[in-house]
Protein backbone atom coordinates (compact mmCIF):
# COMPACT_ATOMS: atom_id res chain seq x y z
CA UNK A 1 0.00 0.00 0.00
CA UNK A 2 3.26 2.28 0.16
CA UNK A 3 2.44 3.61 -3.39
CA UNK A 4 -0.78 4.38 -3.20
CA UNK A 5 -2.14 8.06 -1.39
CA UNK A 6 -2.82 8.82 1.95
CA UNK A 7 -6.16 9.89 1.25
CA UNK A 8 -6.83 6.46 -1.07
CA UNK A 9 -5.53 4.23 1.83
CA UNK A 10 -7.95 6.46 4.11
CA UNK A 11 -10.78 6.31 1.63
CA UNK A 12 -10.68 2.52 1.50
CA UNK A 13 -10.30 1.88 4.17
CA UNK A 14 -13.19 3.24 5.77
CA UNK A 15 -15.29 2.20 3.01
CA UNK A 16 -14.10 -1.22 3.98
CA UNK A 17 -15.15 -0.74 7.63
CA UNK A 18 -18.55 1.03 6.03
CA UNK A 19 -19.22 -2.41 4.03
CA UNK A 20 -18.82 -4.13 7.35
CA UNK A 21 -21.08 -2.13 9.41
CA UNK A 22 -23.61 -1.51 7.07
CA UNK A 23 -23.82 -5.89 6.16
CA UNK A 24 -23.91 -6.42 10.33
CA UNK A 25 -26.63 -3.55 10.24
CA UNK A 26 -28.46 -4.27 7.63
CA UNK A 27 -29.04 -8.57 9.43
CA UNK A 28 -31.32 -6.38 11.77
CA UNK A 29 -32.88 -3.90 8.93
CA UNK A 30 -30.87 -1.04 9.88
CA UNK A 31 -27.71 1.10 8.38
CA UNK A 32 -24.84 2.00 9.39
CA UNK A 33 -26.01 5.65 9.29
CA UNK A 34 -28.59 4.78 12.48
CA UNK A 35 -26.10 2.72 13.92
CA UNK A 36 -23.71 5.72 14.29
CA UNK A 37 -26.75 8.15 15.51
CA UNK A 38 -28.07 6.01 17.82
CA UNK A 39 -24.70 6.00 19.51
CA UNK A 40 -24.53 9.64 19.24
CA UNK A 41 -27.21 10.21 21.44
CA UNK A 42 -26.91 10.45 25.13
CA UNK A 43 -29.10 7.55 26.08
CA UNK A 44 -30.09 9.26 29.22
CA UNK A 45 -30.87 12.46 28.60
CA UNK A 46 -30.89 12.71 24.92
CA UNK A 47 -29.32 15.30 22.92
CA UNK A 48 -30.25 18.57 21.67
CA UNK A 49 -30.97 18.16 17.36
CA UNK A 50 -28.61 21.04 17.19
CA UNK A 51 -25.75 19.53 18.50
CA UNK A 52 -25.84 16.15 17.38
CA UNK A 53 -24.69 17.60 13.47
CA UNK A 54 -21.54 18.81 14.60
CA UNK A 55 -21.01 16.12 17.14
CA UNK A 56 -21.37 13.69 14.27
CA UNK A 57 -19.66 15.58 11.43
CA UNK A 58 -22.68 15.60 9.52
CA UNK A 59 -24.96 17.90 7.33
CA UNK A 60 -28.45 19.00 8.63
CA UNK A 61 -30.36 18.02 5.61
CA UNK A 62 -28.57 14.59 5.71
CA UNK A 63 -29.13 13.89 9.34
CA UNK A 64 -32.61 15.52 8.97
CA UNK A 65 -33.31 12.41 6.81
CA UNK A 66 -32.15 10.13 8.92
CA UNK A 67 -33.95 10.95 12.13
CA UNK A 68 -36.94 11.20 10.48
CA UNK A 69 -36.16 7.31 8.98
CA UNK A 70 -35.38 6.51 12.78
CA UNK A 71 -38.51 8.17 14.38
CA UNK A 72 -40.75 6.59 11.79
CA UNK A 73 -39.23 3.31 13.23
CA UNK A 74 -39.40 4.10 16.58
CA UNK A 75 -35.90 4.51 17.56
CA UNK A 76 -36.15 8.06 18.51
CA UNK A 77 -38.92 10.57 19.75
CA UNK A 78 -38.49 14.20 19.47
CA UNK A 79 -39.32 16.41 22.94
CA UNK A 80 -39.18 20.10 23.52
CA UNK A 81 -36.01 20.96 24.76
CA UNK A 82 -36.59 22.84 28.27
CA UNK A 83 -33.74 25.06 27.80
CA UNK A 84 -34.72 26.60 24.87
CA UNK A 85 -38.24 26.98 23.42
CA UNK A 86 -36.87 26.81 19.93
CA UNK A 87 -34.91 23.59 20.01
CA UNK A 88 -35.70 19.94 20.14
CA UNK A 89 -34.55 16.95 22.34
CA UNK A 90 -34.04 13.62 20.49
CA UNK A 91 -34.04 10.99 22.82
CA UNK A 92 -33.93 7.24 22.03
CA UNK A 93 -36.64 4.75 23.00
CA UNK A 94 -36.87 1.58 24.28
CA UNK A 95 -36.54 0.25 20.94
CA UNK A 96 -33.31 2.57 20.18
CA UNK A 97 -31.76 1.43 22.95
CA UNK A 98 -31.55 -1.98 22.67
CA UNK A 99 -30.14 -1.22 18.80
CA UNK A 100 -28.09 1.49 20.61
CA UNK A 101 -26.44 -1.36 22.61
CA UNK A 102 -26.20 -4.01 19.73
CA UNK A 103 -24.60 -1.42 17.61
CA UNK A 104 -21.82 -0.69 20.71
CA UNK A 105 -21.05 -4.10 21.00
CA UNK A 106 -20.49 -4.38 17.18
CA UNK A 107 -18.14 -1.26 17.49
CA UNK A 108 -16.54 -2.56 20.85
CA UNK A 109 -16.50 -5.97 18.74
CA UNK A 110 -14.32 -4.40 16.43
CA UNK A 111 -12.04 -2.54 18.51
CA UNK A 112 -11.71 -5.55 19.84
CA UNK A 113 -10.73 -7.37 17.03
CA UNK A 114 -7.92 -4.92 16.18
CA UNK A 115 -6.79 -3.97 19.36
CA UNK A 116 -5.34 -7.89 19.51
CA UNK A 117 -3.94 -7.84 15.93
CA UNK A 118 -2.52 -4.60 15.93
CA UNK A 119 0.52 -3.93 18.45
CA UNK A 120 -0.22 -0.65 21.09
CA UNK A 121 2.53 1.05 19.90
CA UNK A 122 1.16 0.57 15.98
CA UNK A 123 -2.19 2.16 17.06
CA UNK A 124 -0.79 4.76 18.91
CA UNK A 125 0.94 5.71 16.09
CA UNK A 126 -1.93 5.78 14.33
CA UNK A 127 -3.84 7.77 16.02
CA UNK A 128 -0.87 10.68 16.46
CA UNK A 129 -1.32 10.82 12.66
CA UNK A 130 -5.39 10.93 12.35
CA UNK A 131 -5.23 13.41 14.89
CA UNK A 132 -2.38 15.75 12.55
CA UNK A 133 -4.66 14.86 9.90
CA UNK A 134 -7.30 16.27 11.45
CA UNK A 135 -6.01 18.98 12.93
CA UNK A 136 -4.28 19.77 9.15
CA UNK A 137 -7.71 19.43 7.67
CA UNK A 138 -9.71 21.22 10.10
CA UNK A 139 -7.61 24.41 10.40
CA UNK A 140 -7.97 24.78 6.80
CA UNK A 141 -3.85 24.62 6.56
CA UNK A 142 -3.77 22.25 3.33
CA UNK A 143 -5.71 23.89 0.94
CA UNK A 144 -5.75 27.78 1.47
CA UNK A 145 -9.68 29.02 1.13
CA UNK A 146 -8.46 32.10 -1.07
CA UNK A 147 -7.04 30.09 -4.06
């Protein structure tokens, strides 16, 4: 994989892990799209619809979609959020959070898996460089916005 690009190796790669999810997912009619939200949200006390975007690097109109997908299966209900009049809690039902929990253990199942093939020092390597990549990304110091 030496000659190929960072961002190739990154791409498929996580299309790889994608493929995974979404075939474990889909066994139980799900995604891996729902898998991910329902892990965003605090099981507790839910989480305010304006935060979970950002928390979850995703678009409004793209998450829009799929909390209305998980509401209409009963994964989520939507409640008033008491600290602002405006917003709106989403907090997971019974039924999200036992697919909240089977989509952990699929995550922890994984971690798992590559936390015994993969020497410590190997992963902490490679998370010093997602986190430059990141950081490089993120701060906008790759590609300059005014070219």
């Amino acid at each position: 994989m030496k000659d190929k690009t960072i961002d190739y190796i990154l791409r498929t790669t996580w299309l790889t892990v994608q493929k995974m999810y979404n075939e474990e997912a889909h066994k139980f009619g799900s995604t891996m799209a729902t898998g991910f939200t329902l892990l965003s949200i605090d099981p507790e006390t839910g989480t305010p619809s304006t935060a979970l975007g950002p928390k979850m690097g995703m678009e409004a109109t793209s998450l829009s979609r799929i909390l209305k997908t998980m509401e209409t299966k009963g994964l989520i209900e939507r409640k008033p959020n008491p600290a602002d009049g405006r917003g709106v809690i989403i907090s997971l039902t019974e039924f999200g959070i036992k697919n909240r929990d089977y989509s952990r253990e699929k995550v922890l199942l994984f971690n798992e898996a590559i936390r015994k093939t993969v020497p410590e020092e190997k992963l902490d390597h490679f998370y010093e460089v997602a986190e430059v990549i990141n950081e490089l990304v993120s701060s906008k110091k790759i590609y300059n916005q005014n070219d």
